[in-house]
C-alpha atoms as a PDB file:
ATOM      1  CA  UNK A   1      62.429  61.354  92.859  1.00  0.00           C
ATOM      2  CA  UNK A   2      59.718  58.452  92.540  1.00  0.00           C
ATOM      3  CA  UNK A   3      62.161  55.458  90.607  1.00  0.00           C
ATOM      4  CA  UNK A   4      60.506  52.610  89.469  1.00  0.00           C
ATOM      5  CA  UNK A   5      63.033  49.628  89.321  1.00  0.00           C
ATOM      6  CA  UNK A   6      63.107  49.160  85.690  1.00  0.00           C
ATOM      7  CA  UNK A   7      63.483  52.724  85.163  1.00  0.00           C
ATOM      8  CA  UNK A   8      66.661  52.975  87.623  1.00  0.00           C
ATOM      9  CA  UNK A   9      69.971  53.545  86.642  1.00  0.00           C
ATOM     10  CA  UNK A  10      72.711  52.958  88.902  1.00  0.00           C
ATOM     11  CA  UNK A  11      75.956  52.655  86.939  1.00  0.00           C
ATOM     12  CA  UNK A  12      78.078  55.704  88.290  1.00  0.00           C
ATOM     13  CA  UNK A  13      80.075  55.874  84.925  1.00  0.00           C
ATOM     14  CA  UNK A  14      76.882  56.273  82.415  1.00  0.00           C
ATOM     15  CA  UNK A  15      75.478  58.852  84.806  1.00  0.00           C
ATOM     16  CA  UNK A  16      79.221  61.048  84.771  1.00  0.00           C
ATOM     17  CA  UNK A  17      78.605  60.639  81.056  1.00  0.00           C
ATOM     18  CA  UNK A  18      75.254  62.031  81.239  1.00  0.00           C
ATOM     19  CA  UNK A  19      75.885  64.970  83.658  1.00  0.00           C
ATOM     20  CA  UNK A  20      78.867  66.140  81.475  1.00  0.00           C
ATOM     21  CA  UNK A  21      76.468  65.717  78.047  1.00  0.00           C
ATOM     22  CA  UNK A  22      73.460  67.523  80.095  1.00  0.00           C
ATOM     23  CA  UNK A  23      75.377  70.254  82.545  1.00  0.00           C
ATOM     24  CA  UNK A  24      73.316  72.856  82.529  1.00  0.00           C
ATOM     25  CA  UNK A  25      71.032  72.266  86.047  1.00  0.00           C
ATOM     26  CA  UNK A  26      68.753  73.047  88.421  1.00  0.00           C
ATOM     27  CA  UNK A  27      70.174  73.874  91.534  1.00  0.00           C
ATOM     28  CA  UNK A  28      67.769  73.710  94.803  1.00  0.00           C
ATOM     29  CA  UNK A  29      68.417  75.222  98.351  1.00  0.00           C
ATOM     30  CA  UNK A  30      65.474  76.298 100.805  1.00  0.00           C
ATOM     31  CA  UNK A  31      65.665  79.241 102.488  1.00  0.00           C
ATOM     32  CA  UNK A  32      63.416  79.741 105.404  1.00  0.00           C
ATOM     33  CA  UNK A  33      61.580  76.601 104.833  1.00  0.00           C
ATOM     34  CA  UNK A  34      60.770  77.851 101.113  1.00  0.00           C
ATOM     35  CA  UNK A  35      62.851  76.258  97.802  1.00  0.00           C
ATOM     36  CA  UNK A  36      65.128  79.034  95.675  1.00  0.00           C
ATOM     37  CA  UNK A  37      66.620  77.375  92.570  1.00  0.00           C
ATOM     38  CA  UNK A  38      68.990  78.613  90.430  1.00  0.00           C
ATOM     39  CA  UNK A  39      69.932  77.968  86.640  1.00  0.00           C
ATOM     40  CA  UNK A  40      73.340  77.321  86.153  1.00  0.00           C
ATOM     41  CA  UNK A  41      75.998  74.806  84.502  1.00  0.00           C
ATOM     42  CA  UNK A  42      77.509  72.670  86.905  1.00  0.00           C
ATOM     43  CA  UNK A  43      80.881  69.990  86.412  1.00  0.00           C
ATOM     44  CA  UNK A  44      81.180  66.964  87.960  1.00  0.00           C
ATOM     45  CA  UNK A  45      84.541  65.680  89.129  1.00  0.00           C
ATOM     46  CA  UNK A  46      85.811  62.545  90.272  1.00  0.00           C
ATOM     47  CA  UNK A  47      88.800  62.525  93.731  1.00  0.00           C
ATOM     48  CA  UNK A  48      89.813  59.345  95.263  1.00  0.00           C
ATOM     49  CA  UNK A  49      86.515  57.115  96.294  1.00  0.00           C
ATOM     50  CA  UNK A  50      84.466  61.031  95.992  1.00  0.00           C
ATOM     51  CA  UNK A  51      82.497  62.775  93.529  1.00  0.00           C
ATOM     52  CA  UNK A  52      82.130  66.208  93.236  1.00  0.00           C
ATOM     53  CA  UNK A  53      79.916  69.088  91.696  1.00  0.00           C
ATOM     54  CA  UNK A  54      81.386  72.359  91.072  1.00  0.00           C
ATOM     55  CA  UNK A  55      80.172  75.459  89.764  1.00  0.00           C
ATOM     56  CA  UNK A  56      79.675  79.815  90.833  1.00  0.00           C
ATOM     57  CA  UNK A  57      76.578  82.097  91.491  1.00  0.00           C
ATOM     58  CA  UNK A  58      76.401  85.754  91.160  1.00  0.00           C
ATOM     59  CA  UNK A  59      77.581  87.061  94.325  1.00  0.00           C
ATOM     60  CA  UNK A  60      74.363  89.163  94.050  1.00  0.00           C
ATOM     61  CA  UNK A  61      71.972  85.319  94.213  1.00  0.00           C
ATOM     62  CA  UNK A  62      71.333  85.264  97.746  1.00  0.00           C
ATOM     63  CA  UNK A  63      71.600  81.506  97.152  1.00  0.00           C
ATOM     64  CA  UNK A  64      75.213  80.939  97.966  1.00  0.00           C
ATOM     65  CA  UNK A  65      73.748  82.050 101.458  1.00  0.00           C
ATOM     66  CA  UNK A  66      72.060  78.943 101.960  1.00  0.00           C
ATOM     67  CA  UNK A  67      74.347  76.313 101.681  1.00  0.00           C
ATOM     68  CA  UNK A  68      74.213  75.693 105.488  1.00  0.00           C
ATOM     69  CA  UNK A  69      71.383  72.463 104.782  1.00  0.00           C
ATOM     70  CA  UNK A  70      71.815  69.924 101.786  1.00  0.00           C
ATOM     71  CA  UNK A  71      71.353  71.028  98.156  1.00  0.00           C
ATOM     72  CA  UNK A  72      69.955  69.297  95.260  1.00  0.00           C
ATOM     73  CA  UNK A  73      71.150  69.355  91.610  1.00  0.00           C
ATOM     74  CA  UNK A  74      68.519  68.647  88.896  1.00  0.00           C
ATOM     75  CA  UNK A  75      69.876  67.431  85.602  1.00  0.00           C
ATOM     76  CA  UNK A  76      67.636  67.007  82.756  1.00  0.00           C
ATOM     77  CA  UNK A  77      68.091  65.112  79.342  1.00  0.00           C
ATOM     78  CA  UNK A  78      65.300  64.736  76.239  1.00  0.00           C
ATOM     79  CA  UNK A  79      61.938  63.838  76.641  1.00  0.00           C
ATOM     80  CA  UNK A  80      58.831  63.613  74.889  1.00  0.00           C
ATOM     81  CA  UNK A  81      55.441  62.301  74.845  1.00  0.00           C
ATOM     82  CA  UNK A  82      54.028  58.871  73.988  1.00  0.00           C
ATOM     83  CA  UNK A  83      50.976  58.391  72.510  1.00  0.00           C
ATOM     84  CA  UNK A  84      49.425  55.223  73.480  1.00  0.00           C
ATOM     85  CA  UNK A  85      48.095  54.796  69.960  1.00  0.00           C
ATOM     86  CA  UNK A  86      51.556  53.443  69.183  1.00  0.00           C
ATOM     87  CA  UNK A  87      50.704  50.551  71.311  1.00  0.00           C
ATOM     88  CA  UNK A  88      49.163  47.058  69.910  1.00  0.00           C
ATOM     89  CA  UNK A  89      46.292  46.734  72.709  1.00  0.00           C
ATOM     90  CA  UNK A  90      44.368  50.158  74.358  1.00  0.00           C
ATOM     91  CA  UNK A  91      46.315  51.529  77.075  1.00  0.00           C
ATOM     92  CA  UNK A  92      47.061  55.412  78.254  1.00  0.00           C
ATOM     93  CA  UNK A  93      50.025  57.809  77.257  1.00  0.00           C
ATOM     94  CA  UNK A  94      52.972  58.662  78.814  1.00  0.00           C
ATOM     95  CA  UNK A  95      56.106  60.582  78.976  1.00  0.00           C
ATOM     96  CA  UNK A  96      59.731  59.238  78.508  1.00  0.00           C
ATOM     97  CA  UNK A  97      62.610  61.453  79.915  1.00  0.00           C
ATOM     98  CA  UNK A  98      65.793  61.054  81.188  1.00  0.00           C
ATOM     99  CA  UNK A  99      66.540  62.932  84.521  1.00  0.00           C
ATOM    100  CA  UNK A 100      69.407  62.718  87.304  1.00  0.00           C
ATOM    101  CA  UNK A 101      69.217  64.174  90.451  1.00  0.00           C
ATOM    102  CA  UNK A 102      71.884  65.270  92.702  1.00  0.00           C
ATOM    103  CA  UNK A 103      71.844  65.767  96.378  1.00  0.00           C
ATOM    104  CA  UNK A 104      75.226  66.896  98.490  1.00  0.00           C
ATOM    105  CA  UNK A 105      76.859  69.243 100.462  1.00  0.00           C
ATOM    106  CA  UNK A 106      78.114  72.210  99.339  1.00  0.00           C
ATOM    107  CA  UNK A 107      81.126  74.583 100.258  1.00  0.00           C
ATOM    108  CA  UNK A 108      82.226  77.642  99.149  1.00  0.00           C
ATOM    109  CA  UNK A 109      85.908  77.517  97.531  1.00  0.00           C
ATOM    110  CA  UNK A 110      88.396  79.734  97.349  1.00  0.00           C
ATOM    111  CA  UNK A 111      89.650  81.568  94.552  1.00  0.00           C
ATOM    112  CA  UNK A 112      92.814  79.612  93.267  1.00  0.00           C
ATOM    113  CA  UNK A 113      90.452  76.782  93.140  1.00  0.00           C
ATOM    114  CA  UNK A 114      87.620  78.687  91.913  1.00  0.00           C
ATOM    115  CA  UNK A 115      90.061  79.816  88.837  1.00  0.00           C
ATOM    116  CA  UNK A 116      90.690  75.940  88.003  1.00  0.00           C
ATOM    117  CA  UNK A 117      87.370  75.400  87.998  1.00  0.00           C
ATOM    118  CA  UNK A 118      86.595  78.219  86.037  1.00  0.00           C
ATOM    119  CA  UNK A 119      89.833  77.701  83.586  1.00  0.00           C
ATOM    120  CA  UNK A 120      88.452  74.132  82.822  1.00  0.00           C
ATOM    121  CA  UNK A 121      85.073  75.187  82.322  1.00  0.00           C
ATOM    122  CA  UNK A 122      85.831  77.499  79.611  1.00  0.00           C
ATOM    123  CA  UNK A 123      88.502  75.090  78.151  1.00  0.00           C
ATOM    124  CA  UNK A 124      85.313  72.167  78.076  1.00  0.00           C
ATOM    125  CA  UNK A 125      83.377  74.573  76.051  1.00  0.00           C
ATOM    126  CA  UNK A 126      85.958  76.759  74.041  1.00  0.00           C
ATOM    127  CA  UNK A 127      88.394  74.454  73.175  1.00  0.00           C
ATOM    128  CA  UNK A 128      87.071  73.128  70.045  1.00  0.00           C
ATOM    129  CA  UNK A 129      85.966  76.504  68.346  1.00  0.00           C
ATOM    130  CA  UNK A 130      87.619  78.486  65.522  1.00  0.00           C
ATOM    131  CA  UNK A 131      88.522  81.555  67.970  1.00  0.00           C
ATOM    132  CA  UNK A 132      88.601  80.055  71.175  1.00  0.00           C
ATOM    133  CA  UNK A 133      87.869  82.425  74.407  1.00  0.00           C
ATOM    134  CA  UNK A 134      90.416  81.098  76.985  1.00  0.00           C
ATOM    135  CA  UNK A 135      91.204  81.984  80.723  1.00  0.00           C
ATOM    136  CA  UNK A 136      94.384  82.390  79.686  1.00  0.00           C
ATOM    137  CA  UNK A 137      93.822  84.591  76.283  1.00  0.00           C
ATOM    138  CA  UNK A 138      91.189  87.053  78.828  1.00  0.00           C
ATOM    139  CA  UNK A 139      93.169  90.355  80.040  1.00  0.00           C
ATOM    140  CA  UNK A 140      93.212  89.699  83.597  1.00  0.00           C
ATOM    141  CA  UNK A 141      92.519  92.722  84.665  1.00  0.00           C
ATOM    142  CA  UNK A 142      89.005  91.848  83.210  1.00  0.00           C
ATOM    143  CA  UNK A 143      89.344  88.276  84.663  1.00  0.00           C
ATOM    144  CA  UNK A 144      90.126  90.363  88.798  1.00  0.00           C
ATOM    145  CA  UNK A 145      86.665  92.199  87.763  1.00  0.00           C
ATOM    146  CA  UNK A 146      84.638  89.888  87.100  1.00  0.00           C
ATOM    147  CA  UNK A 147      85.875  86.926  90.068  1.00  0.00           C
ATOM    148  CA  UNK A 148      84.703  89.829  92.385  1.00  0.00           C
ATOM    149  CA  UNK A 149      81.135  89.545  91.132  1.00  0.00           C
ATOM    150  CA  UNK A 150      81.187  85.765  91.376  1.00  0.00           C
ATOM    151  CA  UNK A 151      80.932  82.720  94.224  1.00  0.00           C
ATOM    152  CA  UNK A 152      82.587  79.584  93.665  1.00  0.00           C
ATOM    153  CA  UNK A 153      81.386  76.117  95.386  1.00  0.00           C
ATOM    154  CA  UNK A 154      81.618  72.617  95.129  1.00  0.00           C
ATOM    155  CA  UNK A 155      78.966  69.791  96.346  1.00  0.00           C
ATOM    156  CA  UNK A 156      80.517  66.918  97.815  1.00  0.00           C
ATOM    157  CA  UNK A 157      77.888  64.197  96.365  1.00  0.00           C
ATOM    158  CA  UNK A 158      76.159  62.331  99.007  1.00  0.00           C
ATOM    159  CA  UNK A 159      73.428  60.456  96.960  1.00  0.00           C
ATOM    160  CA  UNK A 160      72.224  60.090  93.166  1.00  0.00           C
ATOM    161  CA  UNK A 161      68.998  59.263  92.055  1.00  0.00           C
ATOM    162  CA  UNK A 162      68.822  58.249  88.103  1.00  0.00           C
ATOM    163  CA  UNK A 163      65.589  57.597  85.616  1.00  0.00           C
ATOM    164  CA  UNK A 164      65.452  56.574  82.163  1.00  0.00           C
ATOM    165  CA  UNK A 165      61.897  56.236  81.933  1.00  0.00           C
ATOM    166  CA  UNK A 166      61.887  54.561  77.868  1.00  0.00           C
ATOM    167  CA  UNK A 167      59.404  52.575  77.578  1.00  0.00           C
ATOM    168  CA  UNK A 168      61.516  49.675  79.194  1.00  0.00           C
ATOM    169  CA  UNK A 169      57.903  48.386  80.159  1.00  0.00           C
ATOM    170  CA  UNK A 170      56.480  47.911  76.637  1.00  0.00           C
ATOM    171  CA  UNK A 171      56.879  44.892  74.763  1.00  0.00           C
ATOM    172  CA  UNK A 172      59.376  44.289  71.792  1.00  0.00           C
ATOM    173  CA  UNK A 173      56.787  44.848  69.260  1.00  0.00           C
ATOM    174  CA  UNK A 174      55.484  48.257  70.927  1.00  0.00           C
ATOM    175  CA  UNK A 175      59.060  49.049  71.872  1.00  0.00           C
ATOM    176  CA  UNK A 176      60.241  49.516  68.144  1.00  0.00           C
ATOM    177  CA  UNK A 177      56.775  51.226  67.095  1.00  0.00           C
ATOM    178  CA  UNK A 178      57.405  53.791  69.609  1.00  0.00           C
ATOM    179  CA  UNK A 179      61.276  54.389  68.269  1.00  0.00           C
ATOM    180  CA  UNK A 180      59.981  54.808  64.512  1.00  0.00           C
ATOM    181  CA  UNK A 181      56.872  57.293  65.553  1.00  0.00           C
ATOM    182  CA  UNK A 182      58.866  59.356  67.370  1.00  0.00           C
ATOM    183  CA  UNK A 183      61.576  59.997  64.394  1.00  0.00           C
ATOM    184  CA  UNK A 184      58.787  60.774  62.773  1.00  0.00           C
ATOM    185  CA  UNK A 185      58.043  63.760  64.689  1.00  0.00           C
ATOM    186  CA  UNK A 186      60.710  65.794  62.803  1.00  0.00           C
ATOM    187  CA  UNK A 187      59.266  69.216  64.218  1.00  0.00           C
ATOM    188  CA  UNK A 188      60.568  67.904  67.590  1.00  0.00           C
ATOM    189  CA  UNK A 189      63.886  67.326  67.747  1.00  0.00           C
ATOM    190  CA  UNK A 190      63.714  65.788  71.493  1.00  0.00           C
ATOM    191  CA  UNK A 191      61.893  62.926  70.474  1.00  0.00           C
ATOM    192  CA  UNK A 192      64.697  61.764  68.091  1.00  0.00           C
ATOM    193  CA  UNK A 193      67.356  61.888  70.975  1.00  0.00           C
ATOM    194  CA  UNK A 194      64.601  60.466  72.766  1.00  0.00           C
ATOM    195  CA  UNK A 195      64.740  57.323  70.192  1.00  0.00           C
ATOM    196  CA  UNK A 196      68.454  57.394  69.528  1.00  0.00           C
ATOM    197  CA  UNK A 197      68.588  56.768  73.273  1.00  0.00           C
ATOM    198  CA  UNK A 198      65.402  53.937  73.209  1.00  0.00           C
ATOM    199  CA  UNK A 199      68.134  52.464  70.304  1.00  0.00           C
ATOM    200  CA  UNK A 200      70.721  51.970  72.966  1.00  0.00           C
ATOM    201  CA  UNK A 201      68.643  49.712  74.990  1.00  0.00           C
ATOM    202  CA  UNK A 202      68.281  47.231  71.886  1.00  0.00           C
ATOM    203  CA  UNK A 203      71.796  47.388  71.299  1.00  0.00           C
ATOM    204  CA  UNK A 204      73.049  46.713  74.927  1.00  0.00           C
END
């Protein structure tokens, strides 16, 4: 991913944060010199000095298959467009996004690991809600059925690329014009995270 050096982010804890807010990915593999991808949520872990990704296909996704050569994980926050006539002087629009991507090595995992994996997952997402659907509340003869149909794996993290493109390159003026157009683009409701997130920067 092209990074220009004002839109790079490099601080390992702010990009955990934004995997875990943004975990549903793109995952790519090539098979036979072509790129597959797969949509899928994916965790990421911290052990020791590592970082991993963890997540299952369908047994069925031929993808799983390919795990021989190194994978990429595509995670994508808010974006939305910029129209330059927010600017003070005459200049082109643009795009602001945020977007992390992910490359590593992956391994299939076996199945007590798989069902910690798969026991947090649902705990992540469940926890919080009035009837909660828990590994542990699922008959498990239902639970046997269905880890037959599925492929666990994790991706041992060799290299992350981050971008918050947010108009880092505009001045001050320009900066806060673009934050107060795009709340006012209520029909869109990526361009307000979009400027809750450009209201970071002035805070930091």
């Amino acid at each position: 991913m092209y990074v220009p050096k004002m839109f790079n982010v490099t601080d390992l804890d702010e990009i955990h944060a934004f995997i875990e807010a943004n975990s549903f990915a793109t995952l790519v593999t090539t098979e036979k010199g072509r790129p597959i991808a797969t949509h899928l949520p994916l965790e990421i872990k911290k052990q020791g000095e590592d970082y991993y990704l963890t997540g299952h296909l369908a047994y069925g996704n031929r993808q799983w298959r390919t795990f021989e050569t190194e994978v990429l994980a595509i995670f994508q926050g808010p974006d939305a467009y910029i129209s330059s006539s927010w600017y003070e002087q005459e200049e082109v629009p643009t795009w602001n996004y945020q977007a992390v991507h992910v490359y590593g090595q992956a391994t299939i995992i076996e199945k007590k690991e798989l069902i910690e994996d798969l026991t947090l997952m649902l705990k992540k997402y469940e926890e919080n809600r009035e009837h909660p659907v828990l590994w542990e509340t699922l008959p498990s003869e239902l639970l046997e059925k269905e880890l037959k149909g599925i492929v666990g794996f994790k991706i041992k993290v060799n290299e992350i690329q981050a971008a918050y493109k947010l108009s880092q390159n505009r001045n001050e003026k320009d900066f806060r014009n673009i934050i107060e157009q795009l709340r006012f683009e209520k029909s869109n409701p990526k361009s307000e995270q979009i400027a809750k997130e450009m209201d970071k920067k002035l805070e930091s």
